[in-house]
N, C-alpha and C. Protein backbone atom coordinates (compact mmCIF):
# COMPACT_ATOMS: atom_id res chain seq x y z
N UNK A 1 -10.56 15.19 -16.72
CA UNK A 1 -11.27 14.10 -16.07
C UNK A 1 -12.41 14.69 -15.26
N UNK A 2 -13.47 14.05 -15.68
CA UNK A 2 -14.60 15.04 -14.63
C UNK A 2 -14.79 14.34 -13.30
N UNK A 3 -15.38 14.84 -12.48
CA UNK A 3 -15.59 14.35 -11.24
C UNK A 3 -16.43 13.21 -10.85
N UNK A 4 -16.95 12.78 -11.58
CA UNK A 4 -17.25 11.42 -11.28
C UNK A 4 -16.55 10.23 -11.72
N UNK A 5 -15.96 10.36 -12.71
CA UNK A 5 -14.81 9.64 -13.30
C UNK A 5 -13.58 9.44 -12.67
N UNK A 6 -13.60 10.74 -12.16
CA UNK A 6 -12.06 10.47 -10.79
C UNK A 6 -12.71 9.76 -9.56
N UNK A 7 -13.52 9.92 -9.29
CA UNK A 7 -14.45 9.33 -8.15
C UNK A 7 -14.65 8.16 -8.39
N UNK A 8 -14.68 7.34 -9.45
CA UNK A 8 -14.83 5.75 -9.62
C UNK A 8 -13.55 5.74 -9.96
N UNK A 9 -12.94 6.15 -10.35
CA UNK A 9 -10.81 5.69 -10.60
C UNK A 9 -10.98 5.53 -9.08
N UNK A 10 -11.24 6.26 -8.30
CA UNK A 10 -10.20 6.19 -7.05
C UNK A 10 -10.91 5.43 -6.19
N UNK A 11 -12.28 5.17 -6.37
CA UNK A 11 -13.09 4.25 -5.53
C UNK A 11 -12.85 2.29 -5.68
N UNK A 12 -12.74 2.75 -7.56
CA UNK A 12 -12.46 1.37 -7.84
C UNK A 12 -11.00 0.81 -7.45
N UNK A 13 -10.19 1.56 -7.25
CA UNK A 13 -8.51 1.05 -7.09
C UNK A 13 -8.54 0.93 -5.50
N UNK A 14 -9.33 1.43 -4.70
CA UNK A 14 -9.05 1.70 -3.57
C UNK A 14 -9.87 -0.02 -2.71
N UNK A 15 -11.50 -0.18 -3.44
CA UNK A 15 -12.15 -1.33 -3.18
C UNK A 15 -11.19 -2.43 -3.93
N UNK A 16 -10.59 -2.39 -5.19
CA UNK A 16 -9.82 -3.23 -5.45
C UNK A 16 -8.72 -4.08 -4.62
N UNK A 17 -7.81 -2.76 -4.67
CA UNK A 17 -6.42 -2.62 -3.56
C UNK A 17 -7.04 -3.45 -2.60
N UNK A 18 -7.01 -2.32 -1.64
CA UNK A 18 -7.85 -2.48 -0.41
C UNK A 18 -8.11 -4.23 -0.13
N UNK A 19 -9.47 -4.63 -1.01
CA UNK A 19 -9.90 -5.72 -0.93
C UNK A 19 -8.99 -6.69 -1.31
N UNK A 20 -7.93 -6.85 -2.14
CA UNK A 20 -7.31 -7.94 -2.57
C UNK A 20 -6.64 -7.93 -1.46
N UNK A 21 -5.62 -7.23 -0.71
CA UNK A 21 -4.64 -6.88 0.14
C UNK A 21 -5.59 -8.15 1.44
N UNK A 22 -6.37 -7.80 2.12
CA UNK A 22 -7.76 -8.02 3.02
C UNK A 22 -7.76 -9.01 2.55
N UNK A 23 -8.20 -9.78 2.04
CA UNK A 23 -8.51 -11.09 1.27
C UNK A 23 -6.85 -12.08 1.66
N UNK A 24 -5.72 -11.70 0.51
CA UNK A 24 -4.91 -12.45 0.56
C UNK A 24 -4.31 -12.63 2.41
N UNK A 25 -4.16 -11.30 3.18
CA UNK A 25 -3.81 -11.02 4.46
C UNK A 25 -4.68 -12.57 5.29
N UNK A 26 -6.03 -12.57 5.08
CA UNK A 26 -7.01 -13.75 5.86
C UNK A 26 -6.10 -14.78 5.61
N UNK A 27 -5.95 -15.07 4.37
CA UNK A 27 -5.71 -16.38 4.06
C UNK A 27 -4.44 -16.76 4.60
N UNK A 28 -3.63 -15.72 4.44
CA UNK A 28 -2.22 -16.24 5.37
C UNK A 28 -2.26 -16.20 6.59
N UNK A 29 -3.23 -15.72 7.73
CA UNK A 29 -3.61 -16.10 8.91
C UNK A 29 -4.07 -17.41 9.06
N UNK A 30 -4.74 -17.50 8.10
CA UNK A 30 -5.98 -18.93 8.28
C UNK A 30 -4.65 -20.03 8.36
N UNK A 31 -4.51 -20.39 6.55
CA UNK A 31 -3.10 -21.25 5.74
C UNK A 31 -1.67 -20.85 6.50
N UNK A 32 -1.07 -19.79 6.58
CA UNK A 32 0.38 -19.90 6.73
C UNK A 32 0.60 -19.92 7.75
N UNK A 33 -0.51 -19.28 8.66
CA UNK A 33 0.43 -19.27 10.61
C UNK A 33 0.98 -19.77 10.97
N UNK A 34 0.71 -21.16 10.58
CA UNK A 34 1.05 -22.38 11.85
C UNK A 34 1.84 -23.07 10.77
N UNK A 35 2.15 -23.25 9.60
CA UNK A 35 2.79 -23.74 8.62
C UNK A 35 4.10 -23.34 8.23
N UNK A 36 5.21 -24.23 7.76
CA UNK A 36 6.60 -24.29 7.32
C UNK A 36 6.31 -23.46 6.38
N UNK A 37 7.50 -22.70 5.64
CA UNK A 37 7.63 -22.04 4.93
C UNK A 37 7.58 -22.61 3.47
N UNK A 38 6.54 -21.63 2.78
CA UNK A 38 6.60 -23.00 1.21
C UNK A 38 7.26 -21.68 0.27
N UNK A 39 8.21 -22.39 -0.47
CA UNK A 39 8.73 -21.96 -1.96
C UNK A 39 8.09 -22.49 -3.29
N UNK A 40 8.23 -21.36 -3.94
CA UNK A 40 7.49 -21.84 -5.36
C UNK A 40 8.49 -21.20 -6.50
N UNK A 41 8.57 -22.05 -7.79
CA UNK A 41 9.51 -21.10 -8.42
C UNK A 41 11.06 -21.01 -8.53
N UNK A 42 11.26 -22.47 -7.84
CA UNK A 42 12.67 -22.73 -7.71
C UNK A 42 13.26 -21.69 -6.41
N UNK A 43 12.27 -21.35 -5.74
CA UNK A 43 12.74 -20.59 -4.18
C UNK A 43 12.70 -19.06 -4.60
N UNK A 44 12.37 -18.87 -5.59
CA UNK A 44 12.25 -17.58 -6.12
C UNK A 44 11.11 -17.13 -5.34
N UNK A 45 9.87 -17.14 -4.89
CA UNK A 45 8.65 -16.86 -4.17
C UNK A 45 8.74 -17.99 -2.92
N UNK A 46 8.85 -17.03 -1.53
CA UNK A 46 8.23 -17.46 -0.50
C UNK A 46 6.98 -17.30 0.22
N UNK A 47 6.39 -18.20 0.97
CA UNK A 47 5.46 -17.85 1.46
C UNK A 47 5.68 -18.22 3.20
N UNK A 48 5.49 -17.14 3.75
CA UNK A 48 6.29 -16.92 5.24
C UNK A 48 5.28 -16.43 5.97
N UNK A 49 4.41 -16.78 7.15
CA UNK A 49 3.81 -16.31 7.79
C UNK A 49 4.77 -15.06 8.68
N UNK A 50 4.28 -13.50 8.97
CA UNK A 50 5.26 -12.88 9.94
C UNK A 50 4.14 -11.65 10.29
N UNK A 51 3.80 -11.37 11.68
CA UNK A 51 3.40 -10.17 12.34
C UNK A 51 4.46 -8.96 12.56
N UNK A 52 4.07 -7.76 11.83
CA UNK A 52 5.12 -6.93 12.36
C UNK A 52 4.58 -5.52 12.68
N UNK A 53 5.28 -5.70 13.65
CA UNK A 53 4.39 -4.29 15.11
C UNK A 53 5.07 -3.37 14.01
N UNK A 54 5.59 -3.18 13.07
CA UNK A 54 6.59 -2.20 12.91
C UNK A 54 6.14 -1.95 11.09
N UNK A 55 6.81 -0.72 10.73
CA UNK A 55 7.09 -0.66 9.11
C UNK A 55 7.48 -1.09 8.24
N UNK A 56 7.79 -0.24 7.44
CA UNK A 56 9.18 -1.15 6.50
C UNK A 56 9.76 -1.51 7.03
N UNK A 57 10.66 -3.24 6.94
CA UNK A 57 11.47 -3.66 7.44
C UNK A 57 11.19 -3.73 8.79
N UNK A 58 10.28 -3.62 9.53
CA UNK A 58 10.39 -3.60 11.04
C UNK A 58 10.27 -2.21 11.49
N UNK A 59 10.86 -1.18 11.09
CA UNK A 59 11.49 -0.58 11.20
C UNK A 59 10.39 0.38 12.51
N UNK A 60 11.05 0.72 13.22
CA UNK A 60 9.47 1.13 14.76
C UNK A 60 9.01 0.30 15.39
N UNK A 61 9.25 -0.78 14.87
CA UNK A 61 8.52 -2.39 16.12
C UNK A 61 9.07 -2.26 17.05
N UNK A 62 10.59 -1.26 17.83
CA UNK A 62 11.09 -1.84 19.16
C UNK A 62 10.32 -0.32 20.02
N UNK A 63 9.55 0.90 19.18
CA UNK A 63 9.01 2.11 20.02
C UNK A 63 7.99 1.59 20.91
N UNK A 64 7.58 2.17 21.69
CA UNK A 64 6.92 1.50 23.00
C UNK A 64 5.12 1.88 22.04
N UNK A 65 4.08 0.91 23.13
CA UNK A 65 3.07 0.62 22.07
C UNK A 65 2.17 1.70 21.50
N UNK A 66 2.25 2.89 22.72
CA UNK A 66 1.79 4.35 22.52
C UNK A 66 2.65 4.72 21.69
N UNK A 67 3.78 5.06 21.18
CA UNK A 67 4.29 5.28 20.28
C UNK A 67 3.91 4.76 18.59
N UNK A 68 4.02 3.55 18.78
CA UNK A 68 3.73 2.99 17.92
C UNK A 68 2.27 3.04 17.30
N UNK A 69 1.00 3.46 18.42
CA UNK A 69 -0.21 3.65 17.65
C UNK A 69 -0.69 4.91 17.30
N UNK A 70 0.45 6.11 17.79
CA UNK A 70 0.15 7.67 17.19
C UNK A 70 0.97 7.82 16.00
N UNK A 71 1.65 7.00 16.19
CA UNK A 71 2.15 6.87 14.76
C UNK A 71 2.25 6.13 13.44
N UNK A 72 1.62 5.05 13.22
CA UNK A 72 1.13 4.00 12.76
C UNK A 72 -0.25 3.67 12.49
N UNK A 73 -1.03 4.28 13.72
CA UNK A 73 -2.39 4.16 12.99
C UNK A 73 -2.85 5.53 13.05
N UNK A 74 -2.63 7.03 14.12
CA UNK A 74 -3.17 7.57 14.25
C UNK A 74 -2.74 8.59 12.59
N UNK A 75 -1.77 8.35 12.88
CA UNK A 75 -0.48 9.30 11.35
C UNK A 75 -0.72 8.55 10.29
N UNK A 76 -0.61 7.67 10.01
CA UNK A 76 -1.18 6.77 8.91
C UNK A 76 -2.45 7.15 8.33
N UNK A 77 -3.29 7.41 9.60
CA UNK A 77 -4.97 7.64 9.32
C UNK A 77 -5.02 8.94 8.82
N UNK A 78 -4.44 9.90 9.04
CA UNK A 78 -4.22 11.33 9.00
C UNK A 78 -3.53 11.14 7.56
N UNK A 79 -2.57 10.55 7.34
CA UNK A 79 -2.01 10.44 6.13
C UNK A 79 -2.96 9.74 4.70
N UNK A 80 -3.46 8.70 5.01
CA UNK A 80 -4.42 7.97 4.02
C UNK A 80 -5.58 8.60 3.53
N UNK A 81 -5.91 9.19 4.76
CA UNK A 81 -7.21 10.81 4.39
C UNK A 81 -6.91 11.82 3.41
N UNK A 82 -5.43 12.22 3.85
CA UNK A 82 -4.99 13.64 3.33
C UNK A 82 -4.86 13.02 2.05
N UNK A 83 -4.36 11.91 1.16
CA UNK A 83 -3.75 11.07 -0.03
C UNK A 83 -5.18 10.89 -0.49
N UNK A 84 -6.08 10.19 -0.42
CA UNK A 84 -7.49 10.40 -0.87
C UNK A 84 -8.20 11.43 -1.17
N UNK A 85 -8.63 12.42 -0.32
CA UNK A 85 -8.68 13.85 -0.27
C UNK A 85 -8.32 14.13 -1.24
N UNK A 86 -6.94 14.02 -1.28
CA UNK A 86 -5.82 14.81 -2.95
C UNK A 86 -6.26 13.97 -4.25
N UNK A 87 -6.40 12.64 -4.16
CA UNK A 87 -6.89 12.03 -5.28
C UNK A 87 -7.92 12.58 -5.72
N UNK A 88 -8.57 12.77 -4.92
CA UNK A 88 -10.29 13.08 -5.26
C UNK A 88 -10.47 14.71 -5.66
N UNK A 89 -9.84 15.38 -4.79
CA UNK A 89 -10.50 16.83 -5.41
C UNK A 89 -9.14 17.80 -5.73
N UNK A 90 -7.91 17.69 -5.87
CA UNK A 90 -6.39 18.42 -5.85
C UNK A 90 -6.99 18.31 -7.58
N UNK A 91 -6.66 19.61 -7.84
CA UNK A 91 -7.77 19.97 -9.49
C UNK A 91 -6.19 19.49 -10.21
N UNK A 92 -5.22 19.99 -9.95
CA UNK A 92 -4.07 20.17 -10.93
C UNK A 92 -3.04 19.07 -11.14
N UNK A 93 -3.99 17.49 -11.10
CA UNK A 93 -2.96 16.42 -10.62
C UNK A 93 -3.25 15.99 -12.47
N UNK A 94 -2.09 15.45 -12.83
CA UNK A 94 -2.85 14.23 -14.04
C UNK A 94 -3.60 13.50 -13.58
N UNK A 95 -4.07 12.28 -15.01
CA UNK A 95 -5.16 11.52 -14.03
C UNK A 95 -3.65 10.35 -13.64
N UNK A 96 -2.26 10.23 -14.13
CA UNK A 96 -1.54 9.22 -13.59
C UNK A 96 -1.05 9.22 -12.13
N UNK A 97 -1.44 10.90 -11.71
CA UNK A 97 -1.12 11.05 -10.47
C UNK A 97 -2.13 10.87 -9.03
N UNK A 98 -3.54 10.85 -10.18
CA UNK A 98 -4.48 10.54 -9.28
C UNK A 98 -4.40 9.02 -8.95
N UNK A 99 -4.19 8.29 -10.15
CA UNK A 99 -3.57 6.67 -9.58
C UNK A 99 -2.94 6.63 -8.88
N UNK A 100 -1.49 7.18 -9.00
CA UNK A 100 -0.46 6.85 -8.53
C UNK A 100 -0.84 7.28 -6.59
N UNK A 101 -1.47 8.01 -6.30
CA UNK A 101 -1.33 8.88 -4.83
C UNK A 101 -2.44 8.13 -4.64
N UNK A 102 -3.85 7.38 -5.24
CA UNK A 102 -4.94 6.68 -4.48
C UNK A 102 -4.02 5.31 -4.29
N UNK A 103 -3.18 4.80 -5.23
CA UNK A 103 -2.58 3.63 -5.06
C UNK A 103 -1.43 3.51 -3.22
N UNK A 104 -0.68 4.63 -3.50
CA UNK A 104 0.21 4.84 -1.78
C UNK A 104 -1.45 5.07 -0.75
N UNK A 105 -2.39 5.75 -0.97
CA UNK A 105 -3.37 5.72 -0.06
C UNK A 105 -4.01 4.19 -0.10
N UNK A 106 -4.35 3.67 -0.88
CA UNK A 106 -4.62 2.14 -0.79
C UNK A 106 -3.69 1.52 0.42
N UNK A 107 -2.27 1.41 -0.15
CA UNK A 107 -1.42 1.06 0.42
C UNK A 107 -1.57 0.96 2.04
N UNK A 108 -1.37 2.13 2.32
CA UNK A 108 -1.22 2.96 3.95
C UNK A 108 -2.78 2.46 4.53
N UNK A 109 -4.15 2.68 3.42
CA UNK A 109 -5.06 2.18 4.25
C UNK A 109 -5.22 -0.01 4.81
N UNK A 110 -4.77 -0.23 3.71
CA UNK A 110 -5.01 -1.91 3.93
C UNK A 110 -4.23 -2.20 5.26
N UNK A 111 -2.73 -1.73 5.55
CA UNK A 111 -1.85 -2.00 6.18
C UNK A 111 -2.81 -1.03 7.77
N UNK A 112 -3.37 -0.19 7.59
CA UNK A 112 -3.98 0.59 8.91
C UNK A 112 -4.87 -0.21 8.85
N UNK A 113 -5.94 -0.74 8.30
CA UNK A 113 -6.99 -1.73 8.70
C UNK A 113 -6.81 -3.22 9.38
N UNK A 114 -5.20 -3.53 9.04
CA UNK A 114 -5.03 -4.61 9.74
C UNK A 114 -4.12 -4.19 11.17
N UNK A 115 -3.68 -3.01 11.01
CA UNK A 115 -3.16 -2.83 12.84
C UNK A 115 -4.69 -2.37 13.58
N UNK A 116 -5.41 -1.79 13.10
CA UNK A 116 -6.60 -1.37 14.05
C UNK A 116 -7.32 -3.00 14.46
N UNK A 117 -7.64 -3.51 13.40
CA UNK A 117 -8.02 -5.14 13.93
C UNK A 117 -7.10 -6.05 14.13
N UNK A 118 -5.90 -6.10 14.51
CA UNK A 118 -5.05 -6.84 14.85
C UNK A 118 -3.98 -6.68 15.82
N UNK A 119 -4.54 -5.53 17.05
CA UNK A 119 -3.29 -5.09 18.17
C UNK A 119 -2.00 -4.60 17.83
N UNK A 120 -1.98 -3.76 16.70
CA UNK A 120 -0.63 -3.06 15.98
C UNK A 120 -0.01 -3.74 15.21
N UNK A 121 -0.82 -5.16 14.81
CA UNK A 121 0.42 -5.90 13.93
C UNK A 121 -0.35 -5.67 12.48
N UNK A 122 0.80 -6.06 11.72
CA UNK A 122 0.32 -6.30 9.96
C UNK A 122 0.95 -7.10 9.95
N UNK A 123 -0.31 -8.13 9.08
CA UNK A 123 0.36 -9.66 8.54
C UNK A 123 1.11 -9.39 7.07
N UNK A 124 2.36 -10.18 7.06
CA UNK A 124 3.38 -10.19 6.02
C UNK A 124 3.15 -11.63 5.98
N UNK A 125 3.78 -11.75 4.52
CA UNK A 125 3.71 -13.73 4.08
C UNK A 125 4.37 -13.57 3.04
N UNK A 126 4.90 -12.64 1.94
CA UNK A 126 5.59 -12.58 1.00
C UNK A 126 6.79 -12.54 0.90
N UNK A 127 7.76 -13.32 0.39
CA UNK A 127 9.32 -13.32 0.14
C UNK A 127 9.64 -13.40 -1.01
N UNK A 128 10.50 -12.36 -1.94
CA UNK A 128 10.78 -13.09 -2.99
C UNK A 128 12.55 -12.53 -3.41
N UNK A 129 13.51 -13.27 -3.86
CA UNK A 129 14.58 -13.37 -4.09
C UNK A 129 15.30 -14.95 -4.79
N UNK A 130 16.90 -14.46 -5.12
CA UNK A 130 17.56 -15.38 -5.60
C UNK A 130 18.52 -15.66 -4.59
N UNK A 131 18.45 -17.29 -4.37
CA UNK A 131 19.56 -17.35 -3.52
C UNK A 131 19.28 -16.38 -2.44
N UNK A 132 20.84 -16.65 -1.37
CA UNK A 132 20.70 -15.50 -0.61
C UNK A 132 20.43 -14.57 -0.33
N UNK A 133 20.26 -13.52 -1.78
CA UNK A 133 19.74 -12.45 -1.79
C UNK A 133 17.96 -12.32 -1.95
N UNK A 134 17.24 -11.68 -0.86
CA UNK A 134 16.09 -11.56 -0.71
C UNK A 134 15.59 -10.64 0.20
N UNK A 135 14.19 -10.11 -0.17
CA UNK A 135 13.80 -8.58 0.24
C UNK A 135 13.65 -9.14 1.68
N UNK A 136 12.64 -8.68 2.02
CA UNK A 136 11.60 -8.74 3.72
C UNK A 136 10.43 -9.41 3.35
N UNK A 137 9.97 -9.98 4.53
CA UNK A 137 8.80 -10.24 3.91
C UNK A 137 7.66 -8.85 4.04
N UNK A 138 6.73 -8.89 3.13
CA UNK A 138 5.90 -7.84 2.87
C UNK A 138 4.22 -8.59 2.45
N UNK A 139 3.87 -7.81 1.81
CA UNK A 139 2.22 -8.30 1.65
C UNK A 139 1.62 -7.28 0.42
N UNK A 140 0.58 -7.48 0.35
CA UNK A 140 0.04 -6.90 -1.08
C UNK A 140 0.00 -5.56 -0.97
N UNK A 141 -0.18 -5.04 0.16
CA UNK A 141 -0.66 -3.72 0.13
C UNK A 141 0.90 -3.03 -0.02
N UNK A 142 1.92 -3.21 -0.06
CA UNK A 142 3.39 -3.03 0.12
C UNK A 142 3.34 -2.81 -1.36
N UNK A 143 2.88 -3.90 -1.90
CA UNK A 143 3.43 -3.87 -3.89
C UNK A 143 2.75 -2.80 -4.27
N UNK A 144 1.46 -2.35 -3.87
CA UNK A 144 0.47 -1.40 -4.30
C UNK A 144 1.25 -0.13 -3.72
N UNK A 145 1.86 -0.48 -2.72
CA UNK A 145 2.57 1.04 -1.99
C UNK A 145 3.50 1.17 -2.97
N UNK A 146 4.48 0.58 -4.06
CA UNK A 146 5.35 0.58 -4.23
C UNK A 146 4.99 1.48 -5.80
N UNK A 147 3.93 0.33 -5.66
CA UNK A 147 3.64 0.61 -7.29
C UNK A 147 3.03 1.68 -8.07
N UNK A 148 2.48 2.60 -6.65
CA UNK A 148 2.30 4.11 -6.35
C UNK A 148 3.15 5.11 -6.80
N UNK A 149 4.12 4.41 -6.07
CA UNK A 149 5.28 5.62 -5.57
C UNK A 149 6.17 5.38 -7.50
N UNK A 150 5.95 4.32 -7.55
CA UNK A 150 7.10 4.09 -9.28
C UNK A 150 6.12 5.19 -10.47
N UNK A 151 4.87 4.53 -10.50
CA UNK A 151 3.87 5.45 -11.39
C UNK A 151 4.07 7.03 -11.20
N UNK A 152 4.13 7.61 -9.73
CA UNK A 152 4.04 9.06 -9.41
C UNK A 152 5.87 9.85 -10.02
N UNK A 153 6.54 8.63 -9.66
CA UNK A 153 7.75 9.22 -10.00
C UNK A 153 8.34 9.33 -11.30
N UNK A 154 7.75 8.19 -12.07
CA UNK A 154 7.49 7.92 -13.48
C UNK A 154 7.32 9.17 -14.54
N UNK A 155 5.62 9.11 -14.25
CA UNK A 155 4.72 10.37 -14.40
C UNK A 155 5.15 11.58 -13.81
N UNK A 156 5.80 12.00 -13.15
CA UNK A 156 6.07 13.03 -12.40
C UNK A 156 7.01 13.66 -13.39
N UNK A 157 8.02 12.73 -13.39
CA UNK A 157 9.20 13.47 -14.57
C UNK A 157 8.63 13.96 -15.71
N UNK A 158 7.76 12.73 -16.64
CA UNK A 158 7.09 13.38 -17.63
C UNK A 158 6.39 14.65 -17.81
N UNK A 159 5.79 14.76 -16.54
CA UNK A 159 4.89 16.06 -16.26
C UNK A 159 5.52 17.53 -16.20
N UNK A 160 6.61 16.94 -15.37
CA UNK A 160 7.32 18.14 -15.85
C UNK A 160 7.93 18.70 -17.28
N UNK A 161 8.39 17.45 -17.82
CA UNK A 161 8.86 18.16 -19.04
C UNK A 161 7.64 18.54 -19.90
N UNK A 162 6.88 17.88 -19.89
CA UNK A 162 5.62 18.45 -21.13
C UNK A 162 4.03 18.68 -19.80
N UNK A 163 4.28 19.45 -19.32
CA UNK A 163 3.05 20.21 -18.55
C UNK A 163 1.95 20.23 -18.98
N UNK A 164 1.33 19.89 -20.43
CA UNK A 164 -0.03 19.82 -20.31
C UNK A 164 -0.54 18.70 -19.71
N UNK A 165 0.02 18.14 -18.97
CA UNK A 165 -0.90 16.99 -18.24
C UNK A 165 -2.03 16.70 -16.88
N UNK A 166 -2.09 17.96 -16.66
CA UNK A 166 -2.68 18.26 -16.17
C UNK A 166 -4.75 18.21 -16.48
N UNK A 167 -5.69 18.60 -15.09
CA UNK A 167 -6.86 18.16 -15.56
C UNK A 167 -7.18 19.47 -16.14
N UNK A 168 -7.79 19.31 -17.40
CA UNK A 168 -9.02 20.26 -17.60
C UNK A 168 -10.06 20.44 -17.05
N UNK A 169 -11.12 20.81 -16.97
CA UNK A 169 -11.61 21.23 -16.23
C UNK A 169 -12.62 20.03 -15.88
N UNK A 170 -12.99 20.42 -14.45
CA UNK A 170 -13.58 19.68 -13.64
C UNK A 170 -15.21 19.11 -13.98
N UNK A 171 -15.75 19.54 -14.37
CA UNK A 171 -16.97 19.89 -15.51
C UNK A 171 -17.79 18.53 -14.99
């Protein structure tokens, strides 16, 4: 893959990501805040307005707020750099791994763009399950985080067993 070609893979997934994440996030501020919870799908898809100071699952919303912004936006930021960075110039990645690691950097950046403009919170509005059983709510940049991490682990195995997958040269 030559270097400009990885440079629009990772620019385009990232303005993609990024932007859809940004986009749908408005609209559930604008539409869901103040609104009952709507199901679609026979309750299979919710749509749930929810701010969360915290991670996955919450998970850090009860650390005090300095805590929460050296680690959340300042580590995040440090993290989304270093994941881009690697997309862009780490010579020995496939190109599924250059997806897969701009896609978790997408991820980590949409979710840091809405705690820096939003006092540590990220807007969530997504639910989806059967019956009782159902995830958290989450948001786009979550599926893109996810959908990172499945591709890299995917691809990863493959890579190992048959190693030429790697880039040729940078050219």
């Amino acid at each position: 893959m030559r270097k400009l070609t990885r440079f629009l893979v990772v620019a385009t997934l990232l303005l993609g990501c990024v932007g859809c994440d940004q986009v749908t996030k408005s609209f559930a501020r604008v539409y869901l805040s103040d609104a009952p919870t709507t199901s679609f799908l026979h309750d299979t898809v919710r749509l749930t307005y929810a701010e969360n100071s915290g991670a996955f699952l919450s998970f850090g919303a009860t650390l005090s707020n300095l805590a929460r912004v050296v680690i959340f936006q300042a580590g995040v930021g440090f993290l989304v750099l270093g994941l881009i960075c690697t997309a862009l110039f780490w010579r020995g990645l496939s190109r599924s791994h250059v997806v897969a690691i701009t896609l978790i950097g997408a991820s980590g950046l949409g979710n840091l763009i809405d705690r820096v403009l939003n006092n540590g919170l990220v807007t969530d509005f997504l639910n989806i399950g059967i019956g009782q059983v159902r995830t958290g709510i989450f948001n786009i940049a979550d599926i893109v985080g996810v959908l990172g991490v499945l591709i890299f682990l995917v691809f990863h195995n493959s890579a190992t067993a048959a190693p030429n997958h790697s880039f040729e040269a940078d050219g």
